[in-house]
PDB file of N, CA and C in Angstrom:
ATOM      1  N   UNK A   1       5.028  19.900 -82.782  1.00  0.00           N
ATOM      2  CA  UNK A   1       5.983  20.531 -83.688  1.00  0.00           C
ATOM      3  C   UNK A   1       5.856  19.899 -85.072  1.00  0.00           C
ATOM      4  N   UNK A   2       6.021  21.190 -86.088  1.00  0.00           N
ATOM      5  CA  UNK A   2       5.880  20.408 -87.536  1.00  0.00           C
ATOM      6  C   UNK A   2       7.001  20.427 -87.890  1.00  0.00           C
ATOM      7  N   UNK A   3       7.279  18.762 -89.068  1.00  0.00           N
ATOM      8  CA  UNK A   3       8.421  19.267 -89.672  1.00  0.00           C
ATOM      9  C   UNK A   3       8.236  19.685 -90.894  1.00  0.00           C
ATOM     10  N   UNK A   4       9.160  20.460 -91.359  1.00  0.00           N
ATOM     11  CA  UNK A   4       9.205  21.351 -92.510  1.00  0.00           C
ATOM     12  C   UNK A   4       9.168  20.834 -94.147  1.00  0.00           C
ATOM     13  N   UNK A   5       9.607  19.350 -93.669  1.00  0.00           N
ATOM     14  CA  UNK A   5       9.868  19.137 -95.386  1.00  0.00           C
ATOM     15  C   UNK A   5       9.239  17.660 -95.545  1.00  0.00           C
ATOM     16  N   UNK A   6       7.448  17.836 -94.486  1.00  0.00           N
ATOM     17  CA  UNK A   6       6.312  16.613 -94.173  1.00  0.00           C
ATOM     18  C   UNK A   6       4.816  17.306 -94.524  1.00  0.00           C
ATOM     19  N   UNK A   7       4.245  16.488 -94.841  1.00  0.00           N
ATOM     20  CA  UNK A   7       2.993  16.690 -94.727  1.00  0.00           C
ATOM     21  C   UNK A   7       2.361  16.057 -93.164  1.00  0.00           C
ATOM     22  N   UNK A   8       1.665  16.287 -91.768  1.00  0.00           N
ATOM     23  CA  UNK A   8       1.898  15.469 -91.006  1.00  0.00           C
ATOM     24  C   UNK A   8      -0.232  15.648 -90.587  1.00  0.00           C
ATOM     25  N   UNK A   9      -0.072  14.073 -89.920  1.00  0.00           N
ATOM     26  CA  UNK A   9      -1.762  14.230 -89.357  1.00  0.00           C
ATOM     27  C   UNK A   9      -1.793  14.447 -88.132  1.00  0.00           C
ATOM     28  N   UNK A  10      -2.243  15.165 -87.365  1.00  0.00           N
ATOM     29  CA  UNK A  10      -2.536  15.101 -85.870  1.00  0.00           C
ATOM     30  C   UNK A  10      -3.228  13.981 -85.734  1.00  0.00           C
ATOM     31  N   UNK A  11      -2.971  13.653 -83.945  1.00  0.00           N
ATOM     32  CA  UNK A  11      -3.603  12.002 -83.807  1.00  0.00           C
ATOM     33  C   UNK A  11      -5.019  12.074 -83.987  1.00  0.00           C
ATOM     34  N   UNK A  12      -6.141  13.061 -83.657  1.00  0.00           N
ATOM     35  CA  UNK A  12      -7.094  13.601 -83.859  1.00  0.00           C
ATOM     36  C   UNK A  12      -7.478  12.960 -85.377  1.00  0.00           C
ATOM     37  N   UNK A  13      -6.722  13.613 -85.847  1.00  0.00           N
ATOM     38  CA  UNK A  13      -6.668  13.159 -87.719  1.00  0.00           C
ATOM     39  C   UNK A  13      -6.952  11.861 -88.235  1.00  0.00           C
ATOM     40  N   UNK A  14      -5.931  11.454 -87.309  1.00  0.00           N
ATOM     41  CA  UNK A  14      -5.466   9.956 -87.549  1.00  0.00           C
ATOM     42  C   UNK A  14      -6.468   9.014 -87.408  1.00  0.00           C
ATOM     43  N   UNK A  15      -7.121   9.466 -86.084  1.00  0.00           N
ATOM     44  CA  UNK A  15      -8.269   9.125 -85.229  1.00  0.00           C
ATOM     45  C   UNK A  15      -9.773   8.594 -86.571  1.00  0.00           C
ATOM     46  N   UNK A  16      -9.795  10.007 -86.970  1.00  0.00           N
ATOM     47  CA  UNK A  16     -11.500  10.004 -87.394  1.00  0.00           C
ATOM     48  C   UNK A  16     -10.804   9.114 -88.974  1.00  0.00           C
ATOM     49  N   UNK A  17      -9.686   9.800 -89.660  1.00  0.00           N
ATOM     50  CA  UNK A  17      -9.328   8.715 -90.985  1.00  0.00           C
ATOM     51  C   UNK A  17      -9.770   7.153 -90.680  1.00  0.00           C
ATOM     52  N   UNK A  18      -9.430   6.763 -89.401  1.00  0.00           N
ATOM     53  CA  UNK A  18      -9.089   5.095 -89.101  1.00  0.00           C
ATOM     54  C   UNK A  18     -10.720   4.916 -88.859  1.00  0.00           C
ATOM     55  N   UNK A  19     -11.300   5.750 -88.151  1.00  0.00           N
ATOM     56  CA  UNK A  19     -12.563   5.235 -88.009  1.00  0.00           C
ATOM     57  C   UNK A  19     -13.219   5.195 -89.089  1.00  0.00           C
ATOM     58  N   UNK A  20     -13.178   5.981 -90.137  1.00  0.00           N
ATOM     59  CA  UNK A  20     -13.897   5.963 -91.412  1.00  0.00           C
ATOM     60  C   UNK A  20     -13.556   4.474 -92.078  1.00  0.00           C
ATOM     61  N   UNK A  21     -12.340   4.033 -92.186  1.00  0.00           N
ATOM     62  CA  UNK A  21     -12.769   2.660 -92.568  1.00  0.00           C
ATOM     63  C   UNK A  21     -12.877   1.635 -92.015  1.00  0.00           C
ATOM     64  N   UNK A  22     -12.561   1.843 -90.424  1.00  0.00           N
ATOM     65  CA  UNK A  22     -13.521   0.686 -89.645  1.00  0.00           C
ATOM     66  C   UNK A  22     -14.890   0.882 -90.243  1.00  0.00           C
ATOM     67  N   UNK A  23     -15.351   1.937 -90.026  1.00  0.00           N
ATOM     68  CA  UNK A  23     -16.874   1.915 -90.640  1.00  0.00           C
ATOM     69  C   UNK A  23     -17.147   1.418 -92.042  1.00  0.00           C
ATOM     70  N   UNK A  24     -16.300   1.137 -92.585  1.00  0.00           N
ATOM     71  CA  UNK A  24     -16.503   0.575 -93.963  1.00  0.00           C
ATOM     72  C   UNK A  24     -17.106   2.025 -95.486  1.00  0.00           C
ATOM     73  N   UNK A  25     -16.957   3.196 -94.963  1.00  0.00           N
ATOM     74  CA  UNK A  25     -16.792   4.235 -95.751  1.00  0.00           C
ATOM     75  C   UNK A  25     -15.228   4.501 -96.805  1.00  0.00           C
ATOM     76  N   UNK A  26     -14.483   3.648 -95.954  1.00  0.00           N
ATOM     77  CA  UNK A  26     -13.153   3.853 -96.941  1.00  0.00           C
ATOM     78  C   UNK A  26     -12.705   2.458 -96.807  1.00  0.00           C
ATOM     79  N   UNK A  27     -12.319   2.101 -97.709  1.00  0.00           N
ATOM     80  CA  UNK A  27     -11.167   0.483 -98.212  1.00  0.00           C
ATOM     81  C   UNK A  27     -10.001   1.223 -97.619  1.00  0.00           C
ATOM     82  N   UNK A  28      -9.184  -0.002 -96.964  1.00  0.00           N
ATOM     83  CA  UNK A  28      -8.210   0.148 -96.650  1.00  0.00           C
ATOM     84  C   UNK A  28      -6.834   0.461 -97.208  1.00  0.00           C
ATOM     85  N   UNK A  29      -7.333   0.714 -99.134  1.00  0.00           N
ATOM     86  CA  UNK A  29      -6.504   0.447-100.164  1.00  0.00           C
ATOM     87  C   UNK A  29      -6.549   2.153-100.106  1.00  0.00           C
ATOM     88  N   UNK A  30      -7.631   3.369 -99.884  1.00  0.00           N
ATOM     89  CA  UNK A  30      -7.720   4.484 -99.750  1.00  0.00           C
ATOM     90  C   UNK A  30      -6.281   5.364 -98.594  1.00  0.00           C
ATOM     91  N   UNK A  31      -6.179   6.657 -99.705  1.00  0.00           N
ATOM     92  CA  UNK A  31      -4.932   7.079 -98.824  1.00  0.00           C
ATOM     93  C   UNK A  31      -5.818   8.808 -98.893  1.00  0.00           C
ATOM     94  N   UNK A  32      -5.339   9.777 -98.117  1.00  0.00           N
ATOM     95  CA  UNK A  32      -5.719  10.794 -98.650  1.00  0.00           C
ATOM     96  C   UNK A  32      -4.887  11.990 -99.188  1.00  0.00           C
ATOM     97  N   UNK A  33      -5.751  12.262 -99.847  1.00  0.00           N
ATOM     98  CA  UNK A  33      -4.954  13.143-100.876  1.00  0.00           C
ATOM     99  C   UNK A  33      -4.946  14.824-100.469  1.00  0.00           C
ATOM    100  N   UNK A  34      -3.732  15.484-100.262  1.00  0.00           N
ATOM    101  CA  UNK A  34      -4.537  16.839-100.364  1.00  0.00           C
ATOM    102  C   UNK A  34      -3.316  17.336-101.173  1.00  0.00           C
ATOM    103  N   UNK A  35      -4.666  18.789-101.736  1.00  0.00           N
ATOM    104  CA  UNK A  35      -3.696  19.448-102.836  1.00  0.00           C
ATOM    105  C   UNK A  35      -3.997  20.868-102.261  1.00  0.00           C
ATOM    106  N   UNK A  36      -3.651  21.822-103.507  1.00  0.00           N
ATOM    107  CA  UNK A  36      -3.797  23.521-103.353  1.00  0.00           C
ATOM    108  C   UNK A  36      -4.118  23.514-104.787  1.00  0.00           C
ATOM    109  N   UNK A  37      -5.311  24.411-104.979  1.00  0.00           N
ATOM    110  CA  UNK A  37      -5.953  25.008-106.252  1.00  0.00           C
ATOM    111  C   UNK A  37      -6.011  26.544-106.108  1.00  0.00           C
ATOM    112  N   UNK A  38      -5.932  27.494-107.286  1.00  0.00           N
ATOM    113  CA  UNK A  38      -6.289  28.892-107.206  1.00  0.00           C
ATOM    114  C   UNK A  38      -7.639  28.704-106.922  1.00  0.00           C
ATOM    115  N   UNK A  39      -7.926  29.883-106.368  1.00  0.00           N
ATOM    116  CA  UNK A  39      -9.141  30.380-106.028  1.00  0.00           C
ATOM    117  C   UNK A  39      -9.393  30.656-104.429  1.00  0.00           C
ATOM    118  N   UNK A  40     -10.657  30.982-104.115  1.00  0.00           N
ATOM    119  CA  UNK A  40     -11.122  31.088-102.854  1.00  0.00           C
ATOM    120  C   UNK A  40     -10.660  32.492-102.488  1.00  0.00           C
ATOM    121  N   UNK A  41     -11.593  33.121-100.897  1.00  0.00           N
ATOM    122  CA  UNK A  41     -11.121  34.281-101.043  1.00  0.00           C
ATOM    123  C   UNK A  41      -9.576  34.601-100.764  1.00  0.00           C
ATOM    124  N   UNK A  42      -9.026  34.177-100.463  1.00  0.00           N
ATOM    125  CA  UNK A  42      -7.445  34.341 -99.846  1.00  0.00           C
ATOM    126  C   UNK A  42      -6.369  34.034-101.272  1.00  0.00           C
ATOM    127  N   UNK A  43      -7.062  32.983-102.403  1.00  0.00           N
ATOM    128  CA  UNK A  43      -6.225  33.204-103.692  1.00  0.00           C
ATOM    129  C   UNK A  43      -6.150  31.329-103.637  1.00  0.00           C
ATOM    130  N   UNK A  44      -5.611  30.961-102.799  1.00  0.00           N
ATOM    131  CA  UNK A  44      -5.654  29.244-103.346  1.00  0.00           C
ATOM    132  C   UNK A  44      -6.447  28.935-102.183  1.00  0.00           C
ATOM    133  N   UNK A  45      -6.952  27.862-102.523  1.00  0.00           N
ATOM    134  CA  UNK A  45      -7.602  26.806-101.496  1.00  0.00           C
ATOM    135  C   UNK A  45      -7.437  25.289-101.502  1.00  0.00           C
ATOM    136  N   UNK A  46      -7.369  25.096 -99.860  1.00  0.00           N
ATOM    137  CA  UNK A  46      -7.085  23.866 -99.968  1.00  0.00           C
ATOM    138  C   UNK A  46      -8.173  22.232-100.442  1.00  0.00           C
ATOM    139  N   UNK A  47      -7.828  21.343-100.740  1.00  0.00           N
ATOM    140  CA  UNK A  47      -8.447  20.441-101.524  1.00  0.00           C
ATOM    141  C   UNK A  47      -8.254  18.907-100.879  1.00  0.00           C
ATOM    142  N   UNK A  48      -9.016  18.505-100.079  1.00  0.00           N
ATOM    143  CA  UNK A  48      -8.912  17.745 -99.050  1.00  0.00           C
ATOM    144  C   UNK A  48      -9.585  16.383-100.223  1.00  0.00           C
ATOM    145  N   UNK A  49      -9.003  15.088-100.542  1.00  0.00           N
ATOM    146  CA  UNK A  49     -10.002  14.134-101.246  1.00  0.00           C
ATOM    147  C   UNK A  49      -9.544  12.857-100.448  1.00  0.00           C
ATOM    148  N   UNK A  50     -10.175  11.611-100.782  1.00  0.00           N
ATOM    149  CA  UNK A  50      -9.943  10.185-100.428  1.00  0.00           C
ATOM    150  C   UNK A  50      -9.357   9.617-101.946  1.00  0.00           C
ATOM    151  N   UNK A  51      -8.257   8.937-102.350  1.00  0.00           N
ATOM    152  CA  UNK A  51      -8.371   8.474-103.331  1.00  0.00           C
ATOM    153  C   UNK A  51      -7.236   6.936-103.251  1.00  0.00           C
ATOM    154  N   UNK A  52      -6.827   6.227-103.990  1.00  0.00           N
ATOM    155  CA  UNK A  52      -6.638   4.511-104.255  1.00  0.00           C
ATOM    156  C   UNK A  52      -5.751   5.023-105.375  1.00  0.00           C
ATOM    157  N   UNK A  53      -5.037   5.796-106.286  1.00  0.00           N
ATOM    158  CA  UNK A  53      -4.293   5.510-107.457  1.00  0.00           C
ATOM    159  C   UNK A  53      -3.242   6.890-107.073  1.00  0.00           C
ATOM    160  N   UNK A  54      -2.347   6.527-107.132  1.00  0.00           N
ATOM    161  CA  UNK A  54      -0.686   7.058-107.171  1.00  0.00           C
ATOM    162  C   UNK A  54      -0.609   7.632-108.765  1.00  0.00           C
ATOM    163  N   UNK A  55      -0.345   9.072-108.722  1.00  0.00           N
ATOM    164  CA  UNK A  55      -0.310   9.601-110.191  1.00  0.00           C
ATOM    165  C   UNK A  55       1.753   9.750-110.126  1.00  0.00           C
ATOM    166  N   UNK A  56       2.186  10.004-110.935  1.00  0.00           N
ATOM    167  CA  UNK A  56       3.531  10.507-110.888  1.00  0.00           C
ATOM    168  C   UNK A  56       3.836  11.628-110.231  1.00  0.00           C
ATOM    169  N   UNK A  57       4.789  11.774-110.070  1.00  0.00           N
ATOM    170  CA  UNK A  57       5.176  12.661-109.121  1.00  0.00           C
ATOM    171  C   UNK A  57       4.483  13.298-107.364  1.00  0.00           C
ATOM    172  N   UNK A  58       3.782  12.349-107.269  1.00  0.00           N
ATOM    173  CA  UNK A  58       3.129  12.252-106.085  1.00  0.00           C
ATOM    174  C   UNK A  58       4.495  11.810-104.819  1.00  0.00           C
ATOM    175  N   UNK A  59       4.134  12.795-103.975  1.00  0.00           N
ATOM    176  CA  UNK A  59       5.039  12.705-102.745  1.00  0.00           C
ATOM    177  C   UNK A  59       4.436  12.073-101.530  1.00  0.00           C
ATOM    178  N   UNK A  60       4.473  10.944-100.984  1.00  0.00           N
ATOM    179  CA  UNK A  60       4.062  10.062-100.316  1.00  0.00           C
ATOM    180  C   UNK A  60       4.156   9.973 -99.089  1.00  0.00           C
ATOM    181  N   UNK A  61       3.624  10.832 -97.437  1.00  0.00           N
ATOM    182  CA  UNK A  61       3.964  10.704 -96.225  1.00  0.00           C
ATOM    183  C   UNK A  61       2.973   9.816 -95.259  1.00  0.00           C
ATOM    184  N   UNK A  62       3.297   9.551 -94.240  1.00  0.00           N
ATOM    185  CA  UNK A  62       2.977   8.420 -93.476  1.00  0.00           C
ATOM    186  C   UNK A  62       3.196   8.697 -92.307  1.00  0.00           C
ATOM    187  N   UNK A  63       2.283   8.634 -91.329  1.00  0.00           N
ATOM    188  CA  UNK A  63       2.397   8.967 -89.955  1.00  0.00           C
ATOM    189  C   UNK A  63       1.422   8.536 -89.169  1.00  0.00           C
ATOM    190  N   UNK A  64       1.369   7.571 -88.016  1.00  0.00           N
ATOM    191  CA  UNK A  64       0.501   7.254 -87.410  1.00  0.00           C
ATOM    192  C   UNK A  64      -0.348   6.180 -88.027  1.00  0.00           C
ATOM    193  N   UNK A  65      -0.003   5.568 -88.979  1.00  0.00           N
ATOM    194  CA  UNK A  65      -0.647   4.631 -89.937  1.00  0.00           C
ATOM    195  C   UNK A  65      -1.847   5.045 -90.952  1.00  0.00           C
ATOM    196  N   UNK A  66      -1.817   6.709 -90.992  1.00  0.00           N
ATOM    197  CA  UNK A  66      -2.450   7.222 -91.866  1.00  0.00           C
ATOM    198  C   UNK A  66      -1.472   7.640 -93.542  1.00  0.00           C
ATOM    199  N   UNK A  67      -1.626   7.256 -94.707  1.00  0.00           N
ATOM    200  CA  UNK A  67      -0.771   7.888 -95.723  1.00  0.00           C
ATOM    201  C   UNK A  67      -1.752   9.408 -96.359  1.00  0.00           C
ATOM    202  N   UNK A  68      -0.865  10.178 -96.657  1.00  0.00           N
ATOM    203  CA  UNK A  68      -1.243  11.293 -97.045  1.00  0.00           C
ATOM    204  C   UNK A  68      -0.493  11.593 -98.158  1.00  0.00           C
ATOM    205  N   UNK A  69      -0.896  12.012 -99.832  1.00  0.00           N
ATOM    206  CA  UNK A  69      -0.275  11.391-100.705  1.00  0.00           C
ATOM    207  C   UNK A  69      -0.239  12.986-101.232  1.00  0.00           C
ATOM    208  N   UNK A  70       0.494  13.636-101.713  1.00  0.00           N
ATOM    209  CA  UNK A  70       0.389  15.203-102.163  1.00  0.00           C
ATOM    210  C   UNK A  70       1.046  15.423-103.598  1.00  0.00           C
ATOM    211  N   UNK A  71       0.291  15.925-104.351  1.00  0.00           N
ATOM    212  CA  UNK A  71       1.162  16.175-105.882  1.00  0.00           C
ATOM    213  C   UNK A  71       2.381  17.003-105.578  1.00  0.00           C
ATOM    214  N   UNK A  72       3.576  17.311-106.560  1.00  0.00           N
ATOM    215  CA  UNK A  72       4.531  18.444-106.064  1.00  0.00           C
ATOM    216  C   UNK A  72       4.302  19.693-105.910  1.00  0.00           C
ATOM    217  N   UNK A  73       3.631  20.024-106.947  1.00  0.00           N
ATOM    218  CA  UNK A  73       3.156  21.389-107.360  1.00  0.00           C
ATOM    219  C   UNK A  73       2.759  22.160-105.688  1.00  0.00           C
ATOM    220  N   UNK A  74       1.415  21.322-105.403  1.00  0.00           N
ATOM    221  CA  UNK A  74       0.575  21.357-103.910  1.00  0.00           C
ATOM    222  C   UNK A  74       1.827  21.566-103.029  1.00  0.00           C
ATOM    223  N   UNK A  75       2.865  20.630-102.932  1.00  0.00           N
ATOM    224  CA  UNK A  75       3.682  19.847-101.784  1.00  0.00           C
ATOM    225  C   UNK A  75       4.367  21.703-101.740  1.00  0.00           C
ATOM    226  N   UNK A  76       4.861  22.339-102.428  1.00  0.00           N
ATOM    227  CA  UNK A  76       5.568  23.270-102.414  1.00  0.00           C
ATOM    228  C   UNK A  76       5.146  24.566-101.563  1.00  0.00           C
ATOM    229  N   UNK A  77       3.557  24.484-101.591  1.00  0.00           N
ATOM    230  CA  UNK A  77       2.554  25.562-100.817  1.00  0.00           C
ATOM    231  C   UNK A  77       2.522  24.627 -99.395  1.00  0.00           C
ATOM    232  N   UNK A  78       2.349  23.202 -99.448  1.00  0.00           N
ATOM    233  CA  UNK A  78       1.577  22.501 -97.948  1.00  0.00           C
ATOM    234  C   UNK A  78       3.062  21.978 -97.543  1.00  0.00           C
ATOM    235  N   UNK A  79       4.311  22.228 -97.412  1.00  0.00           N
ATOM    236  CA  UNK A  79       5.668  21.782 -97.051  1.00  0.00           C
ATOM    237  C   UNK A  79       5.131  22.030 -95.481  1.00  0.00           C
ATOM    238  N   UNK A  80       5.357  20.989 -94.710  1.00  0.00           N
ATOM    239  CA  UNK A  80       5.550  21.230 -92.885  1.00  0.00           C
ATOM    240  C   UNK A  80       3.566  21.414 -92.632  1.00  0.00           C
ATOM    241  N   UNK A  81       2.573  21.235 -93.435  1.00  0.00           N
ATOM    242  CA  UNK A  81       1.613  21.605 -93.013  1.00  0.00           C
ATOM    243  C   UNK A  81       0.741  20.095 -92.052  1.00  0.00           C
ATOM    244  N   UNK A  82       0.245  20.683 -91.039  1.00  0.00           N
ATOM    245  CA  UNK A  82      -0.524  19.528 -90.566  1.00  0.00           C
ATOM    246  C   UNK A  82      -1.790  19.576 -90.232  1.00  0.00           C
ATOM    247  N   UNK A  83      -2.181  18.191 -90.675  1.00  0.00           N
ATOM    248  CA  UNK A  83      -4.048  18.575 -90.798  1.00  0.00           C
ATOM    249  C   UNK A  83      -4.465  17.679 -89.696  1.00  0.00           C
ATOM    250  N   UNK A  84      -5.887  18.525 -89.365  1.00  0.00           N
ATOM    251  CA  UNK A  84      -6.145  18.780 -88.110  1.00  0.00           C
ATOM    252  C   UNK A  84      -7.419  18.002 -88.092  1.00  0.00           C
ATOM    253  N   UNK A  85      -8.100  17.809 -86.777  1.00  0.00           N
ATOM    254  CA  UNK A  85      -9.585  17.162 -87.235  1.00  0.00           C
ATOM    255  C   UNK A  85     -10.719  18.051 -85.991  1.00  0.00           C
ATOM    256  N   UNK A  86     -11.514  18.395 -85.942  1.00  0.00           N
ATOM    257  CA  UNK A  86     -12.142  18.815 -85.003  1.00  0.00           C
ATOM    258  C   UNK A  86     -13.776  18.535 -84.671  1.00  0.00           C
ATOM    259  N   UNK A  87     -13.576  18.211 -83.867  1.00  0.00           N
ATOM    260  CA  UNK A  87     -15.262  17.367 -83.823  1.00  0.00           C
ATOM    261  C   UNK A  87     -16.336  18.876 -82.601  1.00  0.00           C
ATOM    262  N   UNK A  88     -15.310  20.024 -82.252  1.00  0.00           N
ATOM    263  CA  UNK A  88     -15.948  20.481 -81.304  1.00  0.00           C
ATOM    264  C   UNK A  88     -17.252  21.424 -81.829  1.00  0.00           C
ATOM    265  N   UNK A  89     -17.492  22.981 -80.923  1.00  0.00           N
ATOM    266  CA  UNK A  89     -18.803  23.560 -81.102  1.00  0.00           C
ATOM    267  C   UNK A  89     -18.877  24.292 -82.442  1.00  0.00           C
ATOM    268  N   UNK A  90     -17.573  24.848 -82.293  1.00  0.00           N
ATOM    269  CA  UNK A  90     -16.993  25.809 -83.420  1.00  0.00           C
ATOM    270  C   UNK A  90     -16.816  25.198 -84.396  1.00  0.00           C
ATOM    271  N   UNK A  91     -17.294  24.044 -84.944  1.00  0.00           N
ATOM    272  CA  UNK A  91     -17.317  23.516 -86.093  1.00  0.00           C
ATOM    273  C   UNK A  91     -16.767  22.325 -85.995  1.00  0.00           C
ATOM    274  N   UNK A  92     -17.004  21.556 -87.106  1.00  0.00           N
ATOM    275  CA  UNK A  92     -16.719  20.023 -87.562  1.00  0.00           C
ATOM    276  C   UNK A  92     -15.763  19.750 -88.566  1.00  0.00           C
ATOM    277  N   UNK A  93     -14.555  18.899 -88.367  1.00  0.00           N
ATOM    278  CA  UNK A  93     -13.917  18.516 -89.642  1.00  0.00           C
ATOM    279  C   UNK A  93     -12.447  18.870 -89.403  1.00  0.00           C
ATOM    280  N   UNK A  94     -12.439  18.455 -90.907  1.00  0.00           N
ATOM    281  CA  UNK A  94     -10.673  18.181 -91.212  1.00  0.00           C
ATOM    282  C   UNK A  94     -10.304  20.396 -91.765  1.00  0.00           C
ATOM    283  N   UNK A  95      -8.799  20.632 -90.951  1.00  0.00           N
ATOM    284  CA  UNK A  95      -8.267  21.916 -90.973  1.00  0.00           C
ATOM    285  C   UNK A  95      -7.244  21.411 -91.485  1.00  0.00           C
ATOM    286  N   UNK A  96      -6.364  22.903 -91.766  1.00  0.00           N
ATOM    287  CA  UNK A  96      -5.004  22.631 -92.286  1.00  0.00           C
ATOM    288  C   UNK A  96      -4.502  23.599 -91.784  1.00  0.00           C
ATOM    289  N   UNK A  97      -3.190  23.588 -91.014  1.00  0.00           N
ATOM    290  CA  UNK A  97      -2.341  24.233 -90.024  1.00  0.00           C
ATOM    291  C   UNK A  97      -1.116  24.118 -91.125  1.00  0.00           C
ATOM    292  N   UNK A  98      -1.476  25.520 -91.672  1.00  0.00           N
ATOM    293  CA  UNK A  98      -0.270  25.802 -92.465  1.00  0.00           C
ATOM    294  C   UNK A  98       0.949  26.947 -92.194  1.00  0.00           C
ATOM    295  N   UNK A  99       2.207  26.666 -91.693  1.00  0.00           N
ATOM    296  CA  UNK A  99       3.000  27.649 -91.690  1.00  0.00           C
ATOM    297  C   UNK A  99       3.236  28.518 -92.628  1.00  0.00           C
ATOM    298  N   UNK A 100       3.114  27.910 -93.805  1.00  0.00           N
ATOM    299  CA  UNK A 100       3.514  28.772 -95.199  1.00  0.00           C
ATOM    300  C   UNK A 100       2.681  29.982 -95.533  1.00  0.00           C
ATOM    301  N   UNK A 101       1.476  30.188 -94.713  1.00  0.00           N
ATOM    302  CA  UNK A 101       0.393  30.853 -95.388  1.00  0.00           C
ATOM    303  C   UNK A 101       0.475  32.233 -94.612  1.00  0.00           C
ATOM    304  N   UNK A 102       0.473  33.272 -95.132  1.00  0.00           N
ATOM    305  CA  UNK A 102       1.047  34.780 -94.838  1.00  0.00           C
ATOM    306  C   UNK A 102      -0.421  35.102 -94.559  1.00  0.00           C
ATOM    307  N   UNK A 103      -1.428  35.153 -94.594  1.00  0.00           N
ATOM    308  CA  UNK A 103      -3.145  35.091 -94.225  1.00  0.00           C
ATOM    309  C   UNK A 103      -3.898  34.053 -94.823  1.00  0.00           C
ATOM    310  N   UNK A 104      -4.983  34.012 -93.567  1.00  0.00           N
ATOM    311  CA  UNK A 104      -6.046  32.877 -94.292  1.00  0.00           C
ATOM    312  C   UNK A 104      -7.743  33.403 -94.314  1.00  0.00           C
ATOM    313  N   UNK A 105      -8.354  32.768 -94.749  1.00  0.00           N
ATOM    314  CA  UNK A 105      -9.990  33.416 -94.427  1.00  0.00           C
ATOM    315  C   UNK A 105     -10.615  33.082 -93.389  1.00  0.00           C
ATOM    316  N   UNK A 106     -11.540  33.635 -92.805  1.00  0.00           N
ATOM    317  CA  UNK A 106     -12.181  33.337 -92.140  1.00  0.00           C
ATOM    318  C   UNK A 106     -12.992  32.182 -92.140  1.00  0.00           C
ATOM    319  N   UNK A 107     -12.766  31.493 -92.848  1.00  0.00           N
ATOM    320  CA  UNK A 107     -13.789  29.759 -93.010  1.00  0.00           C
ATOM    321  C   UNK A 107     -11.927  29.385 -92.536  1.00  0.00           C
ATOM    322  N   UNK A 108     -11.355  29.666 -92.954  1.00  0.00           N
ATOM    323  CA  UNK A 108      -9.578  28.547 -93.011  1.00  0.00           C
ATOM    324  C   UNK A 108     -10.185  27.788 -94.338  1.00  0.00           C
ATOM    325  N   UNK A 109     -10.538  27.452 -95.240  1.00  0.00           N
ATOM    326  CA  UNK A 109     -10.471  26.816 -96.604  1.00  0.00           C
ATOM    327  C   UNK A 109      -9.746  27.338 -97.501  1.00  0.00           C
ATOM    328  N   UNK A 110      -9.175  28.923 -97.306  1.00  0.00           N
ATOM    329  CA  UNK A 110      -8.117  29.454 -98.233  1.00  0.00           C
ATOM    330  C   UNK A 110      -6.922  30.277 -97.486  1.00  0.00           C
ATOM    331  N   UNK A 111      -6.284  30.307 -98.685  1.00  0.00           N
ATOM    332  CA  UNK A 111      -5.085  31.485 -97.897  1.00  0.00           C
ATOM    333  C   UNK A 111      -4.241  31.808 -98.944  1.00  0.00           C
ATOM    334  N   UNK A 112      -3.224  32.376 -98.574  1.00  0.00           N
ATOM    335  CA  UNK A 112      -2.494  33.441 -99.985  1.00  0.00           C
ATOM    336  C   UNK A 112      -0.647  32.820 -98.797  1.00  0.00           C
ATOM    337  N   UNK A 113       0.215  33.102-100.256  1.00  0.00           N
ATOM    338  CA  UNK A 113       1.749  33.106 -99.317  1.00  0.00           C
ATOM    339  C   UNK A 113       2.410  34.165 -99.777  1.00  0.00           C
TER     340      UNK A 113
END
């Protein structure tokens, strides 16, 4: 269950984040960032990054000992969304399980509300 007014990681999530800096690919000082940009076919797309610096107005969630750091603007489209990780046949990587999104594309990298 998501909550509505979180950004949240599945343990999956949580999983491959933590291993990335056991592996020494991310400092432990790294949080991740996701936003929403126009574009893509569905109208915005989502914007998955690694980053170390806190801008203002950044909204700050925490779960599972992963932080996930979201501008407001973003936070208003990704409210209750939780990102996903998938290592299976059908593809590799980090998803975003968004309630807010009224359709998405067929990759899931965009969607419209």
């Amino acid at each position: 269950m998501t909550d509505t007014g979180n950004i949240s990681v599945s343990a999956r999530a949580a999983e491959k984040i933590k291993s990335l800096i056991a592996e020494g690919k991310l400092s432990e000082n790294h949080f991740l960032r996701v936003s929403v940009k126009g574009g893509g076919c569905s109208g915005l797309s989502y914007n998955l990054d690694f980053d170390s610096e806190l801008k203002q107005g950044d909204q700050v969630f925490e779960n599972d000992g992963v932080k996930v750091i979201c501008d407001l603007k973003s936070f208003l489209y990704l409210a209750g969304t939780q990102l996903d990780f998938s290592d299976g046949l059908n593809g590799k990587g980090f998803s975003f399980i968004n309630p807010n999104a009224s359709r998405t594309c067929g990759c899931g990298e965009s969607f419209a509300v």
